[in-house]
N, C-alpha and C. Protein backbone atom coordinates (compact mmCIF):
# COMPACT_ATOMS: atom_id res chain seq x y z
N UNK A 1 0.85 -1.20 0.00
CA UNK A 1 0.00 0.00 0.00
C UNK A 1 0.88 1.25 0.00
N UNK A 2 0.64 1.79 -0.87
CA UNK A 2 1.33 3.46 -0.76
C UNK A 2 1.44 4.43 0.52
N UNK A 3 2.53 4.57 1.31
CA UNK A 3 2.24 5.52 1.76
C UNK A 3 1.83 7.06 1.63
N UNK A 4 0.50 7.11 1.79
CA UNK A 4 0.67 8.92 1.48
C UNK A 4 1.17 9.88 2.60
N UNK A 5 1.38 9.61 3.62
CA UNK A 5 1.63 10.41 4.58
C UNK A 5 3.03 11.24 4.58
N UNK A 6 3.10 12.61 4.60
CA UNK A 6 4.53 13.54 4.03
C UNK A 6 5.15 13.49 5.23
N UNK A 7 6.32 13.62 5.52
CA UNK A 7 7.40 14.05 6.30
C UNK A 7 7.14 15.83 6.92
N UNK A 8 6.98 15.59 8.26
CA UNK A 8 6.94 17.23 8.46
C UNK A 8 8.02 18.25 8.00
N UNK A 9 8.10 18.59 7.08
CA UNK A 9 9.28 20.11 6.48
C UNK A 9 9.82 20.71 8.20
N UNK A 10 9.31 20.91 8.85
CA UNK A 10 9.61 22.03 9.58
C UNK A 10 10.39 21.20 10.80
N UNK A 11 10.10 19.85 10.93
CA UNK A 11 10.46 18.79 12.29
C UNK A 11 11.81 18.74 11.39
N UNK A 12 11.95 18.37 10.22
CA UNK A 12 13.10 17.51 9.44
C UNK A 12 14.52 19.30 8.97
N UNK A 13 13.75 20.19 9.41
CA UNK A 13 14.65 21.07 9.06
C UNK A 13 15.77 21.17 9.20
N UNK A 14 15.21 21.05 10.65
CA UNK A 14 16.28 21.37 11.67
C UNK A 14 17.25 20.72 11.61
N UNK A 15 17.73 19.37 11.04
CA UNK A 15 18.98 18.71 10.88
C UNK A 15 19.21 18.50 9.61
N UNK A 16 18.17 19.44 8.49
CA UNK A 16 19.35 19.61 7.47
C UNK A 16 19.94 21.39 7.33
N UNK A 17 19.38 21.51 8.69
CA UNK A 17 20.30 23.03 8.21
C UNK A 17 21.76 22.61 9.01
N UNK A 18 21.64 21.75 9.73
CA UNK A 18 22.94 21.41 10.94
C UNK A 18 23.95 21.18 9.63
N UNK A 19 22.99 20.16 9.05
CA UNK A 19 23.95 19.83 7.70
C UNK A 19 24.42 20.03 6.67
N UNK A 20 23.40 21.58 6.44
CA UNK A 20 24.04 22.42 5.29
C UNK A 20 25.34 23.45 6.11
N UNK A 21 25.28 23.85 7.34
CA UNK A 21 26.00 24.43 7.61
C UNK A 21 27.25 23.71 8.22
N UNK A 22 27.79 22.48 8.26
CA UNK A 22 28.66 21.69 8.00
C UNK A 22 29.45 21.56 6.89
N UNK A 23 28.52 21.29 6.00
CA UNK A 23 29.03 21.11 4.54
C UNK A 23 29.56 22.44 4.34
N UNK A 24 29.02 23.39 4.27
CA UNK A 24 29.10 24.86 4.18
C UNK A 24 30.43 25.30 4.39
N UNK A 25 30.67 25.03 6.21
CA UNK A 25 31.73 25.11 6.26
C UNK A 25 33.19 24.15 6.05
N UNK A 26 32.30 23.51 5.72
CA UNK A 26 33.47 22.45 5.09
C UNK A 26 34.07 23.36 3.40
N UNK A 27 33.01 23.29 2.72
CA UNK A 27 33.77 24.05 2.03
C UNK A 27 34.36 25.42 1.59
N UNK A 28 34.40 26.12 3.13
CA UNK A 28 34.95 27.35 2.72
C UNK A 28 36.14 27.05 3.48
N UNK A 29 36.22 26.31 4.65
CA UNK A 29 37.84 25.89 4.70
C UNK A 29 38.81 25.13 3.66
N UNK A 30 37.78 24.32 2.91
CA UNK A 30 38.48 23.56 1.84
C UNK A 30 38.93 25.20 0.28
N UNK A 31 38.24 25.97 0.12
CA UNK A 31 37.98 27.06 -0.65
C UNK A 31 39.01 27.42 -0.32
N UNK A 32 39.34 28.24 1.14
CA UNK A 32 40.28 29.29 1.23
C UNK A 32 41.58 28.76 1.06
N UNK A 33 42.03 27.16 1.53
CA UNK A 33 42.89 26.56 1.67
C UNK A 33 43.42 26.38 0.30
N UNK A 34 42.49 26.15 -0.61
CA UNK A 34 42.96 26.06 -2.07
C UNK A 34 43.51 27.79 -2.56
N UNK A 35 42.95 28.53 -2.31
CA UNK A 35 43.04 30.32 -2.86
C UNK A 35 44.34 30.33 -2.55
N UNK A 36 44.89 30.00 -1.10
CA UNK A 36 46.28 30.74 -0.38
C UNK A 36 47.30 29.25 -1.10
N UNK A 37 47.06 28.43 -1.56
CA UNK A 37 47.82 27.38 -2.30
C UNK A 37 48.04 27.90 -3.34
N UNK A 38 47.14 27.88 -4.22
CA UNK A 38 47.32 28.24 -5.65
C UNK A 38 48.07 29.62 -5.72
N UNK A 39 47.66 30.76 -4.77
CA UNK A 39 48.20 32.19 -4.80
C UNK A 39 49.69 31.67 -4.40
N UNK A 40 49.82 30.99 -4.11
CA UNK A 40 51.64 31.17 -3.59
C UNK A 40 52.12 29.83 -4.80
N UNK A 41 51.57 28.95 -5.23
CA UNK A 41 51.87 28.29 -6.40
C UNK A 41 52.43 29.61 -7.15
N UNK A 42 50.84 30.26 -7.81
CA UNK A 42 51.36 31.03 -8.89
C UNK A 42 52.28 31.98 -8.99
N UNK A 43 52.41 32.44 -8.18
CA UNK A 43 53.45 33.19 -7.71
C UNK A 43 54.89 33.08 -7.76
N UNK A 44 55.06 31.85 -7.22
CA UNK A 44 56.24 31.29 -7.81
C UNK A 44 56.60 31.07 -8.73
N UNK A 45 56.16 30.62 -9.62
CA UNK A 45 55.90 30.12 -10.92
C UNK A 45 55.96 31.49 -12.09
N UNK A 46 55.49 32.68 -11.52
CA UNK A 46 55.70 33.70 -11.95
C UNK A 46 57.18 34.45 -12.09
N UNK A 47 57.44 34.33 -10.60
CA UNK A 47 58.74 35.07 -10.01
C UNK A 47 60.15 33.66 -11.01
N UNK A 48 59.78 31.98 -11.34
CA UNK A 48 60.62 31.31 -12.21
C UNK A 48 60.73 31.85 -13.34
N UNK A 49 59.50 31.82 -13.75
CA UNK A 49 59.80 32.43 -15.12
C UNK A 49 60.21 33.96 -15.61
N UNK A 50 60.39 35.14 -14.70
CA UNK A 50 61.11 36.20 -14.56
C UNK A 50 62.28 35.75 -14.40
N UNK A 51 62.71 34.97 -13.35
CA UNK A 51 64.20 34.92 -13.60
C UNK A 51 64.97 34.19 -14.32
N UNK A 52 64.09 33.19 -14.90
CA UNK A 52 64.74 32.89 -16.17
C UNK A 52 65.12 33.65 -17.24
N UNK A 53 64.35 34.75 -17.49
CA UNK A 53 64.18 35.59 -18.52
C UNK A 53 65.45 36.57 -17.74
N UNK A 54 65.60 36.92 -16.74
CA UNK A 54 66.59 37.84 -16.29
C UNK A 54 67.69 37.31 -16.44
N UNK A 55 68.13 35.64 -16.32
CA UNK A 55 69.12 34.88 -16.16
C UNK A 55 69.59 35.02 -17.67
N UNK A 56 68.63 34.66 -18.58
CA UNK A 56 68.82 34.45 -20.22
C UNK A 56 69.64 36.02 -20.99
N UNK A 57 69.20 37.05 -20.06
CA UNK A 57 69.32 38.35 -20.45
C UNK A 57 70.83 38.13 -20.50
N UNK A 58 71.40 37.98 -19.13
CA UNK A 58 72.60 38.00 -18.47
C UNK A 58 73.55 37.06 -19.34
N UNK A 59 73.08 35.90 -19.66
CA UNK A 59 74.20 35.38 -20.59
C UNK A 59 74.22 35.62 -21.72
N UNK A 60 73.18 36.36 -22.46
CA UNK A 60 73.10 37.25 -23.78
C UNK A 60 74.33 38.15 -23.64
N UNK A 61 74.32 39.03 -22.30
CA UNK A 61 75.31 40.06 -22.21
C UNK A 61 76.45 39.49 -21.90
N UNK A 62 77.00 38.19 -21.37
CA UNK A 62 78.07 37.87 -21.12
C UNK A 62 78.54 37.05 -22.36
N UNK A 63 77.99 36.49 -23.55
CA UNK A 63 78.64 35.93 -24.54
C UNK A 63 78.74 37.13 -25.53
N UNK A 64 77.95 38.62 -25.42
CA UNK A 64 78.21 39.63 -26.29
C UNK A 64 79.46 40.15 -25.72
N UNK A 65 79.68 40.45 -24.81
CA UNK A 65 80.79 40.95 -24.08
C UNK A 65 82.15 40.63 -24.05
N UNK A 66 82.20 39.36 -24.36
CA UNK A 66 83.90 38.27 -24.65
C UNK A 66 84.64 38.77 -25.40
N UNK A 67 84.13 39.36 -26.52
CA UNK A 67 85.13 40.19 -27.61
C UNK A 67 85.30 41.21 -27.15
N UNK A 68 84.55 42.02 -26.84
CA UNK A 68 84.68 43.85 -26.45
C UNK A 68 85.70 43.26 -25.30
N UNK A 69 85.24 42.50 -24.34
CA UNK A 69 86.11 42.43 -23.03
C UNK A 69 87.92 41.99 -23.38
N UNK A 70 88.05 41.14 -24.32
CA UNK A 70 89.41 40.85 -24.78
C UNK A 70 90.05 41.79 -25.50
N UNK A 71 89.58 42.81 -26.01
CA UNK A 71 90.16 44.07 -26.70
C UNK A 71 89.77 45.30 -25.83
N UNK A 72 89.41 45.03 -24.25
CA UNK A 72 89.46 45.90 -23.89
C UNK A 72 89.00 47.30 -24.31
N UNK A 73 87.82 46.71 -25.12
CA UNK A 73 86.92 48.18 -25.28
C UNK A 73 86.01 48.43 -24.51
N UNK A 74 86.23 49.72 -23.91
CA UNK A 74 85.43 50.27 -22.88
C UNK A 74 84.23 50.91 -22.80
N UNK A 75 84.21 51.41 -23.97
CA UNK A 75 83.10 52.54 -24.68
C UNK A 75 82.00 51.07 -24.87
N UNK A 76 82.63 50.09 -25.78
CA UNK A 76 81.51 49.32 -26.38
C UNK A 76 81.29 48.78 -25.28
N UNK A 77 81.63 47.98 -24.23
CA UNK A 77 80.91 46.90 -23.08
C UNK A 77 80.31 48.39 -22.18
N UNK A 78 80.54 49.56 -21.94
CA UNK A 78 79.32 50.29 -21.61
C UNK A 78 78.04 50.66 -22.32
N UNK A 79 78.09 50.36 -23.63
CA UNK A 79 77.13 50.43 -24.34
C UNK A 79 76.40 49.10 -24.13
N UNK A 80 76.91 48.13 -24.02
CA UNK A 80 75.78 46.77 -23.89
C UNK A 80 75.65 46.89 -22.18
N UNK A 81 75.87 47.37 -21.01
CA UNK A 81 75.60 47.40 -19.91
C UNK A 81 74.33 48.43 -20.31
N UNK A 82 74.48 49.41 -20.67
CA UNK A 82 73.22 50.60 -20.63
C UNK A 82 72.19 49.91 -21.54
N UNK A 83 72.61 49.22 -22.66
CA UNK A 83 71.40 49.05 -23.21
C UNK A 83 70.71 47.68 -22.73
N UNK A 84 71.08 47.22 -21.92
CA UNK A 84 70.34 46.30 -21.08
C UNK A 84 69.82 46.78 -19.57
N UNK A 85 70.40 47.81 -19.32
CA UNK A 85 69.42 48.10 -18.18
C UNK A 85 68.36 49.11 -18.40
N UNK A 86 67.79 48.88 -19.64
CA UNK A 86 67.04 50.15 -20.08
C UNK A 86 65.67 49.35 -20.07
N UNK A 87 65.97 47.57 -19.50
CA UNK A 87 64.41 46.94 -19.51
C UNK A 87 64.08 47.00 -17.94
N UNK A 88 62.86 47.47 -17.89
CA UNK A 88 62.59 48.28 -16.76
C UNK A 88 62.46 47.01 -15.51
N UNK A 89 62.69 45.36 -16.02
CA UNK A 89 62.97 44.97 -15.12
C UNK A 89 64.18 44.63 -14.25
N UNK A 90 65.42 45.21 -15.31
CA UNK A 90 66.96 45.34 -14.54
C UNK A 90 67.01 46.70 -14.12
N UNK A 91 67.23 46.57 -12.85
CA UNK A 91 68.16 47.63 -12.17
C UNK A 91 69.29 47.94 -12.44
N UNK A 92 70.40 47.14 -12.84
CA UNK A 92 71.90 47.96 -13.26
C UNK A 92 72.38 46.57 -14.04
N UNK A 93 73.34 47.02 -14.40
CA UNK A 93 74.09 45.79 -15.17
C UNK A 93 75.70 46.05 -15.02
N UNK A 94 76.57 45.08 -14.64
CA UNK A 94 77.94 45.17 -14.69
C UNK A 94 78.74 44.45 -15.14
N UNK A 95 80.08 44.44 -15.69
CA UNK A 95 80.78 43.84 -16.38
C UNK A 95 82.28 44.13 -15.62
N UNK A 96 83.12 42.51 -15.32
CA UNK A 96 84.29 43.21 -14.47
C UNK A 96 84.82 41.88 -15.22
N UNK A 97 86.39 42.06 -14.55
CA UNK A 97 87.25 41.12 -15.57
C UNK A 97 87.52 39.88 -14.56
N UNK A 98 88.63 39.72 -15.04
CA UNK A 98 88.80 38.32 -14.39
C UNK A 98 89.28 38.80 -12.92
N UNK A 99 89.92 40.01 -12.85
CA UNK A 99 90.73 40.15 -11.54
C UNK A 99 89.22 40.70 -10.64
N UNK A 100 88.21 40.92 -10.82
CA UNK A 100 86.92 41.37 -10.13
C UNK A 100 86.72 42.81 -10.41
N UNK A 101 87.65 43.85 -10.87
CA UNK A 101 87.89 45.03 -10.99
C UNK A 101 86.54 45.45 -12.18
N UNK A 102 85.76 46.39 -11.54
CA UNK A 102 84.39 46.43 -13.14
C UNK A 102 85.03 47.36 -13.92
N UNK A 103 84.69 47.03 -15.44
CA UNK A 103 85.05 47.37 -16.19
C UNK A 103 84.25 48.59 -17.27
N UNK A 104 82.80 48.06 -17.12
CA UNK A 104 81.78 48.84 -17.55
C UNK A 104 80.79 48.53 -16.23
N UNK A 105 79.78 50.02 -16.05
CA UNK A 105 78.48 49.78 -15.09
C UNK A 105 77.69 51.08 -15.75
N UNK A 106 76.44 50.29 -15.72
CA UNK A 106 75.46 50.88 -16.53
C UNK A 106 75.46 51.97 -15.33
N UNK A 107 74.68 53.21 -16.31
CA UNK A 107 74.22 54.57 -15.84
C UNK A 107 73.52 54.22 -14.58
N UNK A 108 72.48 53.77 -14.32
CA UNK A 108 71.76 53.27 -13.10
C UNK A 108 72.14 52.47 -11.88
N UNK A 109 73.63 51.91 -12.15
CA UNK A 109 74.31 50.98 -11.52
C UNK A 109 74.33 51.61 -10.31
N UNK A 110 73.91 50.76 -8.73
CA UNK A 110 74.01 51.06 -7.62
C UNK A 110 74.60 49.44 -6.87
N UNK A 111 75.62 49.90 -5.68
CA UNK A 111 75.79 48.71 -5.00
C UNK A 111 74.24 47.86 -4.46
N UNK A 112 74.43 46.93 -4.47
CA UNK A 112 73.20 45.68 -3.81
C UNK A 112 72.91 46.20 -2.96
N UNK A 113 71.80 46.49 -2.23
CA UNK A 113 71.47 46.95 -0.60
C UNK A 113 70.39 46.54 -0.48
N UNK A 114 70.21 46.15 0.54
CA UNK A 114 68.21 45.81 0.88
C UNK A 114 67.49 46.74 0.34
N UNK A 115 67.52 47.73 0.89
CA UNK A 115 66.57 49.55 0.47
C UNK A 115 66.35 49.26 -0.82
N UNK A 116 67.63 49.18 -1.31
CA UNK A 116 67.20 48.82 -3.36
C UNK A 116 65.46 47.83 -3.57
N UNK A 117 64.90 47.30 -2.95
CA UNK A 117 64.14 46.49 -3.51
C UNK A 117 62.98 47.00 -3.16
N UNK A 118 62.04 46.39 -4.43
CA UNK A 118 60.75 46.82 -4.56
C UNK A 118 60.31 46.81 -3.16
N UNK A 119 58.89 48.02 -2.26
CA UNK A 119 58.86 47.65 -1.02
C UNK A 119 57.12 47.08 -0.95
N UNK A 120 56.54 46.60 -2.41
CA UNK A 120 55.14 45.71 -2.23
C UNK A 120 55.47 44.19 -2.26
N UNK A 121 55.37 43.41 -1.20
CA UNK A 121 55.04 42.40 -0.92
C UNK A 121 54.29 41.24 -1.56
N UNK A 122 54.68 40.15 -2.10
CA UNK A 122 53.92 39.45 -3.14
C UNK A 122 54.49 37.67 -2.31
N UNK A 123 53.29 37.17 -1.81
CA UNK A 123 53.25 35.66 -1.52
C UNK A 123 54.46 34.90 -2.28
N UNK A 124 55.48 34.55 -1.76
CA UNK A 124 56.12 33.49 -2.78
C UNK A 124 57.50 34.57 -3.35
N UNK A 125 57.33 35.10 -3.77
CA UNK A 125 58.67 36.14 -4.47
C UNK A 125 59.12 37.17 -3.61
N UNK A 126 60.44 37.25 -3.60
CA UNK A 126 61.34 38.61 -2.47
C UNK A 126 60.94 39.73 -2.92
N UNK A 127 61.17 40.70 -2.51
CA UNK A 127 60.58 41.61 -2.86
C UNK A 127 62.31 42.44 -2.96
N UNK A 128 63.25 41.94 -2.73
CA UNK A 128 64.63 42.13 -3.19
C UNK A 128 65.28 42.22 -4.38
N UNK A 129 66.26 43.47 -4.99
CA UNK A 129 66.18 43.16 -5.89
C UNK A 129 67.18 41.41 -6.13
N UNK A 130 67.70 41.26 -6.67
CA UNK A 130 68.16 39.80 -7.10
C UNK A 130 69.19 40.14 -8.00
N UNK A 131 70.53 39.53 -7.31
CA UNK A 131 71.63 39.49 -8.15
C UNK A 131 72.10 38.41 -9.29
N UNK A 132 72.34 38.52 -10.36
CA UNK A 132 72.70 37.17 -11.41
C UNK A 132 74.02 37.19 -11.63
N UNK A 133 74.77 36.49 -11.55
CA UNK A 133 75.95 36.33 -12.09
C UNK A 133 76.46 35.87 -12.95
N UNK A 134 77.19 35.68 -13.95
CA UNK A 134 77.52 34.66 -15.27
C UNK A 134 78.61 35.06 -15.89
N UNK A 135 79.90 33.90 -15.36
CA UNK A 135 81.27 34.23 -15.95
C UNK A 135 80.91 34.51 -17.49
N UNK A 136 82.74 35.24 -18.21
CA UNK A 136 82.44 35.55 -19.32
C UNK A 136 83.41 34.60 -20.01
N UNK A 137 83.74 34.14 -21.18
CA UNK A 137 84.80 32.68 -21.41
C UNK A 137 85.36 33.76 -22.37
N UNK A 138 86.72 33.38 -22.62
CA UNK A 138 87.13 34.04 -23.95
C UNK A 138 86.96 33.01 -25.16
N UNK A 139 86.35 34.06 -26.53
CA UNK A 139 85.70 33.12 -27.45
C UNK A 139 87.01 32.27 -28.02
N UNK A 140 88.40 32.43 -27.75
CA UNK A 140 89.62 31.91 -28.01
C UNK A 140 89.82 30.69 -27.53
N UNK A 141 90.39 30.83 -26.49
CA UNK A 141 91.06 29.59 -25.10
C UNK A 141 89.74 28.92 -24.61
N UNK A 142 88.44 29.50 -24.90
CA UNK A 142 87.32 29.13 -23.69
C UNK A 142 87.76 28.97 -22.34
N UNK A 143 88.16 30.25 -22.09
CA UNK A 143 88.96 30.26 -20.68
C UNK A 143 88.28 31.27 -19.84
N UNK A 144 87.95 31.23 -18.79
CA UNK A 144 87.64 32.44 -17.86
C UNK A 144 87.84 33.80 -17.94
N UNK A 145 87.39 35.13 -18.36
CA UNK A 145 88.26 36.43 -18.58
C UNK A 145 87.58 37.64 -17.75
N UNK A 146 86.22 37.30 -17.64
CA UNK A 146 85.49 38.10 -15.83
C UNK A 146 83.75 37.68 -15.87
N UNK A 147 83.54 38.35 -15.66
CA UNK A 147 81.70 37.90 -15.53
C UNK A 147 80.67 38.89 -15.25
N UNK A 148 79.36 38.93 -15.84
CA UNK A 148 78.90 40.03 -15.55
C UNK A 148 77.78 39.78 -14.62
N UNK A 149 77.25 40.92 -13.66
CA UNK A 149 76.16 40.87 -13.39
C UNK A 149 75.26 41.62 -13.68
N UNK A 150 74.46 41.15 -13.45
CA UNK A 150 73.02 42.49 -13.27
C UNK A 150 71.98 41.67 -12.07
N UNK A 151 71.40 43.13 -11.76
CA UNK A 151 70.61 42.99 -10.68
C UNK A 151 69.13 43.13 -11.39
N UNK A 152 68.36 42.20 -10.96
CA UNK A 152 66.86 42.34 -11.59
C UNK A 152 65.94 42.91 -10.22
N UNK A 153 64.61 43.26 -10.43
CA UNK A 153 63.45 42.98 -9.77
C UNK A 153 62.61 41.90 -10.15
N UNK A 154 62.55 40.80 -9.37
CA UNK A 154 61.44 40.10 -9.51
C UNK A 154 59.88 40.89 -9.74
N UNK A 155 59.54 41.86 -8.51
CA UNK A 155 58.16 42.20 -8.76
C UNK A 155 57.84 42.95 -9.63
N UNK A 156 58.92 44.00 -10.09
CA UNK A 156 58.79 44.79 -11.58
C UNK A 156 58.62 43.93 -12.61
N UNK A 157 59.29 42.84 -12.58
CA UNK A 157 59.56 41.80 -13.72
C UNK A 157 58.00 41.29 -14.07
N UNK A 158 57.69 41.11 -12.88
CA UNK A 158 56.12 39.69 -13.10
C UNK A 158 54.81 40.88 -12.40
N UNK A 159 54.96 42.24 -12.81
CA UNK A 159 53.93 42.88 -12.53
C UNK A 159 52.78 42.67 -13.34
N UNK A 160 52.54 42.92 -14.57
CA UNK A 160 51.86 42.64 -15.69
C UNK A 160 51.06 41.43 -15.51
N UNK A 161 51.86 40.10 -15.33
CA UNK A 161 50.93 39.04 -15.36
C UNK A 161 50.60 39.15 -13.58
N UNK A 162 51.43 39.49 -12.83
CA UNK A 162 50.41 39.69 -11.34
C UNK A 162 49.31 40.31 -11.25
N UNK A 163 49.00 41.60 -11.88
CA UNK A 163 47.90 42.23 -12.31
C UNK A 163 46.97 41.13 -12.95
N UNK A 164 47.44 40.31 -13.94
CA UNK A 164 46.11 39.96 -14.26
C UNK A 164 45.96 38.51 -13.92
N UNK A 165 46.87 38.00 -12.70
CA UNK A 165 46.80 36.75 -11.60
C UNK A 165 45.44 37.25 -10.83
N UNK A 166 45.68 38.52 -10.62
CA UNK A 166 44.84 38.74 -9.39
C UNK A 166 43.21 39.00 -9.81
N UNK A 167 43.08 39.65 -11.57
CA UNK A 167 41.98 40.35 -12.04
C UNK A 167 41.67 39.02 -12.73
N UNK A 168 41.71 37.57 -12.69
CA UNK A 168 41.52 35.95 -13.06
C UNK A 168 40.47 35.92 -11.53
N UNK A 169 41.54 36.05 -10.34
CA UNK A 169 41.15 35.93 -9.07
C UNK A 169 39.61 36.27 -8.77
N UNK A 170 39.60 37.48 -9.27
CA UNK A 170 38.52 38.64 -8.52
C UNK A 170 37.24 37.80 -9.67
N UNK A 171 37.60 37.44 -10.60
CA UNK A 171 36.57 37.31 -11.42
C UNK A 171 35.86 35.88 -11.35
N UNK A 172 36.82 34.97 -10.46
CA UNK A 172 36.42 33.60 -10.33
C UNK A 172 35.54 34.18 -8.52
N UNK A 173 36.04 34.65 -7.97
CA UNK A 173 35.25 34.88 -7.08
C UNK A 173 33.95 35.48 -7.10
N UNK A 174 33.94 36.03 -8.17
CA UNK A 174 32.34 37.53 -8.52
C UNK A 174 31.64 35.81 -8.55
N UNK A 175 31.93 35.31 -9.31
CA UNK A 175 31.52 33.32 -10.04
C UNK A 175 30.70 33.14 -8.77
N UNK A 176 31.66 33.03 -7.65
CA UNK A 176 31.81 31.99 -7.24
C UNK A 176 29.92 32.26 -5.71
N UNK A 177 30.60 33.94 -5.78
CA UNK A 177 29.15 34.84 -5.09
C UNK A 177 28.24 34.75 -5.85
N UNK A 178 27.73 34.57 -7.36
CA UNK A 178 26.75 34.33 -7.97
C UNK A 178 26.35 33.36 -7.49
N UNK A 179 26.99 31.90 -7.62
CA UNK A 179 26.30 31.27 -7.43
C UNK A 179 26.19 30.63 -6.35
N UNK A 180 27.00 30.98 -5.15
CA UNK A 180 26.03 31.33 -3.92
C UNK A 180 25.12 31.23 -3.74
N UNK A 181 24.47 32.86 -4.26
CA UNK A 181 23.72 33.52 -4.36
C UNK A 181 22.55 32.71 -4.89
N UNK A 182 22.72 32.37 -6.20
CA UNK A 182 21.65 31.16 -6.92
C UNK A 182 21.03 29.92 -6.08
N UNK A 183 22.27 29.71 -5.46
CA UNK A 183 21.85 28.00 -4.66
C UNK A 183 21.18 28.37 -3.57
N UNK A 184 21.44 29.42 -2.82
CA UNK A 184 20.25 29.92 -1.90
C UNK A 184 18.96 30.31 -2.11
N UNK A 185 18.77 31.45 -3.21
CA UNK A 185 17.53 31.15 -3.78
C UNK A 185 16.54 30.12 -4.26
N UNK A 186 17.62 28.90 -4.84
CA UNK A 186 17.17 27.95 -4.98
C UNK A 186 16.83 27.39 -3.83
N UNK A 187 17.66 27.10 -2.74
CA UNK A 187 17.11 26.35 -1.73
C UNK A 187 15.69 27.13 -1.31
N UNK A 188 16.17 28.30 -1.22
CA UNK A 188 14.23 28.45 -0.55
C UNK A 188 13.22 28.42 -1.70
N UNK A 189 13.38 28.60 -2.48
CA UNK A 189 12.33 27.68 -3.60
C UNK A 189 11.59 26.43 -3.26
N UNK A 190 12.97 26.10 -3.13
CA UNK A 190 12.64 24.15 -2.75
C UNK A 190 11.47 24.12 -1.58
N UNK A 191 12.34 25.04 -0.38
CA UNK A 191 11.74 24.74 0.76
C UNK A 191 10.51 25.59 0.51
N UNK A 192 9.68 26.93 0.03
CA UNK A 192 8.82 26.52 0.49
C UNK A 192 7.82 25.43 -0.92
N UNK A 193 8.23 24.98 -1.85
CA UNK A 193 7.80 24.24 -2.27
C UNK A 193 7.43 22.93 -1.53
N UNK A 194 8.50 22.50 -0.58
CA UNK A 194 7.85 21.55 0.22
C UNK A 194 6.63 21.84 1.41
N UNK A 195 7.16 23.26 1.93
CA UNK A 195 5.57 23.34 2.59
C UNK A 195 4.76 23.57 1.85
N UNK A 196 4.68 24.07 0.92
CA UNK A 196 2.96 24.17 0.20
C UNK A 196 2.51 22.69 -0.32
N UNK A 197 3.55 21.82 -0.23
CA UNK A 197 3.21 20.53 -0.83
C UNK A 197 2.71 19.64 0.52
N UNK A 198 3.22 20.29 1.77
CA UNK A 198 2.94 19.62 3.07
C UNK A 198 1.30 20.13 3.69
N UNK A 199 1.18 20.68 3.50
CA UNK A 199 0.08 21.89 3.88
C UNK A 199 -1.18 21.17 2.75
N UNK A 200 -1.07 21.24 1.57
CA UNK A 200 -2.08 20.22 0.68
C UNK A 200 -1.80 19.19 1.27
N UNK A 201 -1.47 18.30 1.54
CA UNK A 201 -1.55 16.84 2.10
C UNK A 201 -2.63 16.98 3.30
N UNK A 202 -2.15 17.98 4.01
CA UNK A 202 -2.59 17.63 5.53
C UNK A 202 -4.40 18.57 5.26
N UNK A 203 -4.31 19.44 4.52
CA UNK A 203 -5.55 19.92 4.21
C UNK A 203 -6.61 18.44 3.75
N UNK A 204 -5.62 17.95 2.43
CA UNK A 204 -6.89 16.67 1.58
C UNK A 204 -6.81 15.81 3.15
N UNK A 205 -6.12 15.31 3.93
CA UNK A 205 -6.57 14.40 5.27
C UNK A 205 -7.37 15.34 6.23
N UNK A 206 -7.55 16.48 6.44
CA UNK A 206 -8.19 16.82 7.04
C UNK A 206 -9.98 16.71 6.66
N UNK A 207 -9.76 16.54 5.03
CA UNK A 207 -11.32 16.92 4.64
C UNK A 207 -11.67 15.37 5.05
C-alpha cells in the first residue's frame, strides 16, 4: 500500500540546516585553503619564469661581451651594460674582468642593498632586488676572462601578469558569489515548495 503520509518540512529542518551548515563550512575551509595554495603556487611560478628571462638576459650580455672584453673596449661593453638596463625589469648591469675590478656599469648601476628592492610584498617572491651572475669565457682559449652581473626585480619583472593573476582571481570569485547567491535562492524555492506541498496533504486528510 502506498504511503501517502509527508514528512513534516519544519520537524526535518532542523537537521538539514545542521547539515548544510557543515558542509558549508566544510567548504569554505576547503575554498580558502585552495586560494592561499594556488596564490603562492602562482606566484612562484611567476617570479621562475622572470628569472629565467633575467638569467637568459645576463648570458646574452656575457657571450656579447667576450670580444669587447678581450680588446678591452670600454666605450663598447658600456654600451651593452646601458642598453640592457634600459628593460625596466633590470636595475643595473655590470661587467668586471677576471681580476673582479668592473670594467663597464650601466648609468643606473648602484651597490646591492636591501633599500634597493621593490617595497610591495607578493606571496612566494622577495621583494629584493636579485643578483645574477655569469662568468664571461674568452671566445679563443674558452677560458675564464670576468663575468657580468646584473641585478633584476622580480616584482617589476612579473607585474603585468600579477595584475592579471589577481583580475583571473577577482573574477572567479564575482563566479563563485553568484552562485552562492543562486543555490540559496534555490534552496528556498525548494523549501517553500515543500511546505505548500505539506500543507495540501494535511488539508486533503483533514477533509
Amino acid at each position: 500500500m502506498k504511503n501517502k503520509q509527508v514528512k513534516n518540512p519544519v520537524r526535518t529542518s532542523q537537521w538539514q540546516r545542521l547539515l548544510r551548515l557543515v558542509f558549508a563550512a566544510f567548504c569554505f575551509v576547503l575554498l580558502t585553503w585552495m586560494a592561499f595554495n594556488t596564490s603562492f603556487q602562482g606566484h612562484q611560478m611567476l617570479y621562475q619564469q622572470s628569472y629565467q628571462y633575467a638569467k637568459s638576459l645576463t648570458e646574452q650580455l656575457a657571450l656579447t661581451a667576450a670580444e669587447p672584453l678581450e680588446q678591452s673596449n670600454k666605450p663598447r661593453l658600456g654600451h651593452l651594460a646601458n642598453q640592457l638596463s634600459t628593460d625596466s625589469s633590470i636595475q643595473s648591469a655590470a661587467i668586471y674582468d677576471a681580476h673582479g675590478t668592473a670594467v663597464a656599469l650601466s648609468e643606473a648601476f648602484s651597490p646591492y642593498q636591501r633599500e634597493f628592492g621593490v617595497t610591495q610584498a607578493t606571496p612566494g617572491v622577495s621583494k629584493l632586488s636579485q643578483p645574477i651572475v655569469i662568468p664571461i669565457t674568452s671566445l679563443q682559449s674558452n677560458k675564464p676572462i670576468g663575468f657580468a652581473r646584473v641585478n633584476y626585480l622580480p616584482q617589476v619583472a612579473i607585474d603585468d601578469s600579477h595584475r592579471y593573476f589577481h583580475e583571473v582571481g577577482r573574477q572567479v570569485l564575482l563566479m563563485l558569489l553568484i552562485t552562492c547567491v543562486f543555490t540559496w535562492q534555490l534552496g528556498r524555492g525548494l523549501k517553500r515548495w515543500q511546505l505548500k506541498r505539506y500543507f495540501r496533504k494535511k488539508a486533503k486528510q483533514l477533509k
